[in-house]
Protein backbone atom coordinates (compact mmCIF):
# COMPACT_ATOMS: atom_id res chain seq x y z
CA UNK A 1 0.00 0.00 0.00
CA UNK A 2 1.53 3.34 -1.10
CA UNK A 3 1.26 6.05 1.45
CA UNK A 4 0.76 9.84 0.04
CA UNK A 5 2.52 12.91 0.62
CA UNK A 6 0.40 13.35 3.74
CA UNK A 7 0.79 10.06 5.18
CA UNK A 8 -3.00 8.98 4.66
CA UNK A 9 -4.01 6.79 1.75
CA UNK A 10 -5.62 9.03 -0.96
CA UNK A 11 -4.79 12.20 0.32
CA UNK A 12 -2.35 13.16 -2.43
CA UNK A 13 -4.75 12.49 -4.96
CA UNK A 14 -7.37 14.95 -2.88
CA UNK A 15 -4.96 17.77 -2.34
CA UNK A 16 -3.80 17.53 -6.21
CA UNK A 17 -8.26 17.64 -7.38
CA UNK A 18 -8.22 20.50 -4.93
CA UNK A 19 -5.11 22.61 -6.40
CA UNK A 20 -6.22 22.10 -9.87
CA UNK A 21 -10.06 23.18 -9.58
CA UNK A 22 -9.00 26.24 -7.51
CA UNK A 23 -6.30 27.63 -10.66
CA UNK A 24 -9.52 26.45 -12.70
CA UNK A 25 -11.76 29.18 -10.56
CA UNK A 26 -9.14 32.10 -10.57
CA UNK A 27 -8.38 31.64 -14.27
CA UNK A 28 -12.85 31.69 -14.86
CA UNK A 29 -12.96 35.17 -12.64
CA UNK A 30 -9.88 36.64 -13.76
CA UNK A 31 -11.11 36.47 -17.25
CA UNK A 32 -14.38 38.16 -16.57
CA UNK A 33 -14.89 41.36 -17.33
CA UNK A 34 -17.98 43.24 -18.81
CA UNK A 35 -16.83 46.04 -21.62
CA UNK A 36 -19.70 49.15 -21.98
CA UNK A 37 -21.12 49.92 -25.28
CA UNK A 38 -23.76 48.78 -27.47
CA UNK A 39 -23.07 46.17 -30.34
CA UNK A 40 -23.66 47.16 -33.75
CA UNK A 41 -21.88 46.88 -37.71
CA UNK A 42 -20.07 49.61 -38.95
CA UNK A 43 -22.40 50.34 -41.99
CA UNK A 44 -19.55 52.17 -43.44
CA UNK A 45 -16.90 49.36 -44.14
CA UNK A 46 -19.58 46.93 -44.41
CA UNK A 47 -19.98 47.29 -48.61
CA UNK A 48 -16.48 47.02 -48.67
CA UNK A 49 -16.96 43.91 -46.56
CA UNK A 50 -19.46 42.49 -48.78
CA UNK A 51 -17.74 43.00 -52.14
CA UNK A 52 -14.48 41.11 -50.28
CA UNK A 53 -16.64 38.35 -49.47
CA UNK A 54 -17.91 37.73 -52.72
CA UNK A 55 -14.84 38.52 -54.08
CA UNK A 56 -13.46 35.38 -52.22
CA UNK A 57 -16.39 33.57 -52.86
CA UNK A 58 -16.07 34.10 -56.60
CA UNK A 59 -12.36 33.02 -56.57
CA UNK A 60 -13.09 29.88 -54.48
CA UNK A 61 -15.73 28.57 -56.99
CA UNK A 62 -13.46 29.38 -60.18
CA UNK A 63 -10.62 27.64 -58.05
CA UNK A 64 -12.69 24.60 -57.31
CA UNK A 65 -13.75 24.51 -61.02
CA UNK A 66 -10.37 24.69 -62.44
CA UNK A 67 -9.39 22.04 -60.25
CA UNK A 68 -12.34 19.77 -60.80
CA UNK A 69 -11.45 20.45 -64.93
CA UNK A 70 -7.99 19.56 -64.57
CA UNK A 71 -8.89 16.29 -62.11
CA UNK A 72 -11.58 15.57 -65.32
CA UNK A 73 -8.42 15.69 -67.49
CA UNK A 74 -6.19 13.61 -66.12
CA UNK A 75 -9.47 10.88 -65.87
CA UNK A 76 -9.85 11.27 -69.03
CA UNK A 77 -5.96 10.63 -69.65
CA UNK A 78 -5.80 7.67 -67.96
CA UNK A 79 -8.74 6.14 -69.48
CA UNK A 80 -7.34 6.73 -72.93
CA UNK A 81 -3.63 5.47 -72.27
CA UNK A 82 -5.00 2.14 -70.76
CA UNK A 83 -7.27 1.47 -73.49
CA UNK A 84 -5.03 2.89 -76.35
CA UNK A 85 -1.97 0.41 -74.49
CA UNK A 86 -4.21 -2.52 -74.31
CA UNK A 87 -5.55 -1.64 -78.05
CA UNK A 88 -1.94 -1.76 -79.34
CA UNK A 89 -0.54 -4.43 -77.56
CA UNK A 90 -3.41 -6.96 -78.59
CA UNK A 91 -3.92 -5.89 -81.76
CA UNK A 92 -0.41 -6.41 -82.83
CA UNK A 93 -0.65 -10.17 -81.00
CA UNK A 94 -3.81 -10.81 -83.36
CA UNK A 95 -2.93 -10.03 -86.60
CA UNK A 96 0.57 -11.35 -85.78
CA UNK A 97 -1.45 -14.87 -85.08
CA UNK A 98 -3.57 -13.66 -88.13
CA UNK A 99 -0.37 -13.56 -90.20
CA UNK A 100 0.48 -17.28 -89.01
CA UNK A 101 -2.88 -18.18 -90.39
CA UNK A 102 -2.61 -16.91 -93.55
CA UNK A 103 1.12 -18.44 -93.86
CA UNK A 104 -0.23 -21.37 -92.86
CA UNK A 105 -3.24 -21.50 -95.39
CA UNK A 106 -0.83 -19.64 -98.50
CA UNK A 107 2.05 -22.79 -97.22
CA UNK A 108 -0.79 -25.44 -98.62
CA UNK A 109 -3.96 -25.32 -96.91
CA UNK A 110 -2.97 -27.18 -93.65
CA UNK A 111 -3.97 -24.03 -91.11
CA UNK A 112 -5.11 -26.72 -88.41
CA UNK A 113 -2.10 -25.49 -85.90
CA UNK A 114 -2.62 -21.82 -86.42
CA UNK A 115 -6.57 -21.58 -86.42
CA UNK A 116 -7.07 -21.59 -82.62
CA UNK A 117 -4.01 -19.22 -81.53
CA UNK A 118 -5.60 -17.03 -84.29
CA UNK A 119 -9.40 -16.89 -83.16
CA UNK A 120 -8.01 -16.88 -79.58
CA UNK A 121 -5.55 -13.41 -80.15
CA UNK A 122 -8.86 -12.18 -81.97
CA UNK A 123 -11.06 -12.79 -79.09
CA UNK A 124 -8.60 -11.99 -76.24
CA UNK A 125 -8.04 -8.69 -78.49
CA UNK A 126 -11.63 -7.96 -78.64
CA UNK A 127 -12.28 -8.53 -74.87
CA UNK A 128 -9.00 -6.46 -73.90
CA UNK A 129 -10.13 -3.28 -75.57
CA UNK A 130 -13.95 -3.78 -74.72
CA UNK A 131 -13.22 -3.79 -71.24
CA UNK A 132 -11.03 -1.25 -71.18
CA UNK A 133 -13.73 1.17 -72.74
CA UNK A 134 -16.07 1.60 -70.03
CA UNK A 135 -13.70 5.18 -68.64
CA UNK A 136 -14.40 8.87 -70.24
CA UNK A 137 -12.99 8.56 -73.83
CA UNK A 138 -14.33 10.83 -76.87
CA UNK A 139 -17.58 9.36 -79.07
CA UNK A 140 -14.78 9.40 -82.20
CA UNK A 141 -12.25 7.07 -80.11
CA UNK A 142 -15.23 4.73 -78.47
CA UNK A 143 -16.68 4.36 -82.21
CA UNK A 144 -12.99 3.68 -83.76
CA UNK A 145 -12.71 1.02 -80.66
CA UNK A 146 -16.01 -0.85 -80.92
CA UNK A 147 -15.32 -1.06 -84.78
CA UNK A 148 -12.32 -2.47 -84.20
CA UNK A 149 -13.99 -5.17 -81.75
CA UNK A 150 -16.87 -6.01 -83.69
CA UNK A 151 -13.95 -6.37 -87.05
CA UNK A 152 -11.42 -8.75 -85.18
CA UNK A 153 -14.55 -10.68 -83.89
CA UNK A 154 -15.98 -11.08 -87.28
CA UNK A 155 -12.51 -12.29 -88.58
CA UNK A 156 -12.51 -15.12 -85.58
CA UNK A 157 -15.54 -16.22 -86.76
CA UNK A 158 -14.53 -16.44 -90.27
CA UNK A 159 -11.57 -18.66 -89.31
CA UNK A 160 -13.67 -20.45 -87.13
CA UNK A 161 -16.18 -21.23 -89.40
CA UNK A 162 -13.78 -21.95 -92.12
CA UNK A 163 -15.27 -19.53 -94.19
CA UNK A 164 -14.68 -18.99 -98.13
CA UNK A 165 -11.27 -16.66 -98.67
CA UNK A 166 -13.23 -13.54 -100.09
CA UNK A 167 -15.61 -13.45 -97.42
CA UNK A 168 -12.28 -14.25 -94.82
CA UNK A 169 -10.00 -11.38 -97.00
CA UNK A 170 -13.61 -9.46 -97.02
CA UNK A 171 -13.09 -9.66 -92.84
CA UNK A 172 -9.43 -9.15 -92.50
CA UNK A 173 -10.00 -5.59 -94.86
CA UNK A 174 -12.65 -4.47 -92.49
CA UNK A 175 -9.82 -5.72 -89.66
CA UNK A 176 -7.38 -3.30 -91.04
CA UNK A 177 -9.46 -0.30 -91.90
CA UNK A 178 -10.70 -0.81 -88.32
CA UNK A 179 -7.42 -0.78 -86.82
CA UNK A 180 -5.79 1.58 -88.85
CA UNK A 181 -8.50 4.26 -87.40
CA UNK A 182 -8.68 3.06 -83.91
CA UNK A 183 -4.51 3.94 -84.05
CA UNK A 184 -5.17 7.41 -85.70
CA UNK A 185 -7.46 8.33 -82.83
CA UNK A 186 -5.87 7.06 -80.20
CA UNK A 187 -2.77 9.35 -80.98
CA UNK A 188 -5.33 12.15 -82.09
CA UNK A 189 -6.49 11.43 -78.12
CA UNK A 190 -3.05 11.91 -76.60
């Protein structure tokens, strides 16, 4: 058991409570002290008041709107360099596998081994840049993009259904016009 300062068990503790609400009650009165006078505004600075306050007020909102436009921006920004990277990177995987088709088919007709990596590039293609259209991109880029989709779909599903080679060269055209514009807007969008 732990004795205080006064020898009695809690005692400290008491004489500490006491010391502290006393500065507590000279610190309340000392800072008391009625002023005379009646409240009122000064009616001469107060236009000059006004016009400062909506002066700030203005300069706030324009502030805030800048920065919202510029946040907008850089949304914007992001949305395009993902979907323009993921448009480039597949696209040159598909019509690389493409190319292996064709080589394959020109080589004698035996296009077994390159059909599937082909219609699978296509697809994976397709399904990269969809998914990656969903942020704030221009109508021009979104059209050039979901051209481009629908085009290396179609050519999948000429392969896949072994189609004639017009209607397959027919596909692949529409392919490379596609592409060819998706590429112009996307650097038109950076």
């Amino acid at each position: 058991m732990r004795i205080g300062s006064f020898g009695w068990p809690g005692w400290g503790g008491a004489a500490r409570a006491t010391g502290c609400a006393a500065t507590v009650l000279i610190a309340v009165v000392g800072c008391t002290t009625v002023t005379d006078g009646s409240p009122g505004a000064d009616m001469a600075i107060a236009p000059a008041y006004r016009a400062s306050v909506s002066a700030s007020v203005s300069a706030s909102v324009a502030t805030s709107s800048i920065r919202e436009s510029r946040r907008q921006q850089q949304l914007t920004t992001q949305a395009v360099v993902k979907v323009c990277e993921s448009f480039v990177t597949s696209s040159k995987e598909a019509v690389d596998r493409v190319n292996d088709f064709v080589a394959a088919y020109n080589r004698g007709g035996d296009t077994s081994g390159a059909e599937q990596p082909a219609i699978d590039a296509l697809t994976h293609s397709a399904d990269a840049v969809e998914g990656d259209s969903n942020g704030p991109l221009s109508q021009q880029l979104r059209q050039a993009l979901n051209a481009y989709d629908d085009a290396a779909r179609d050519v999948a599903n000429a392969i896949r259904a072994h189609s004639g080679i017009d209607q397959f060269n027919q596909r692949v055209n529409q392919l490379n016009d596609a592409k060819g514009e998706a590429v112009k807007r996307c650097r038109a969008s950076l």
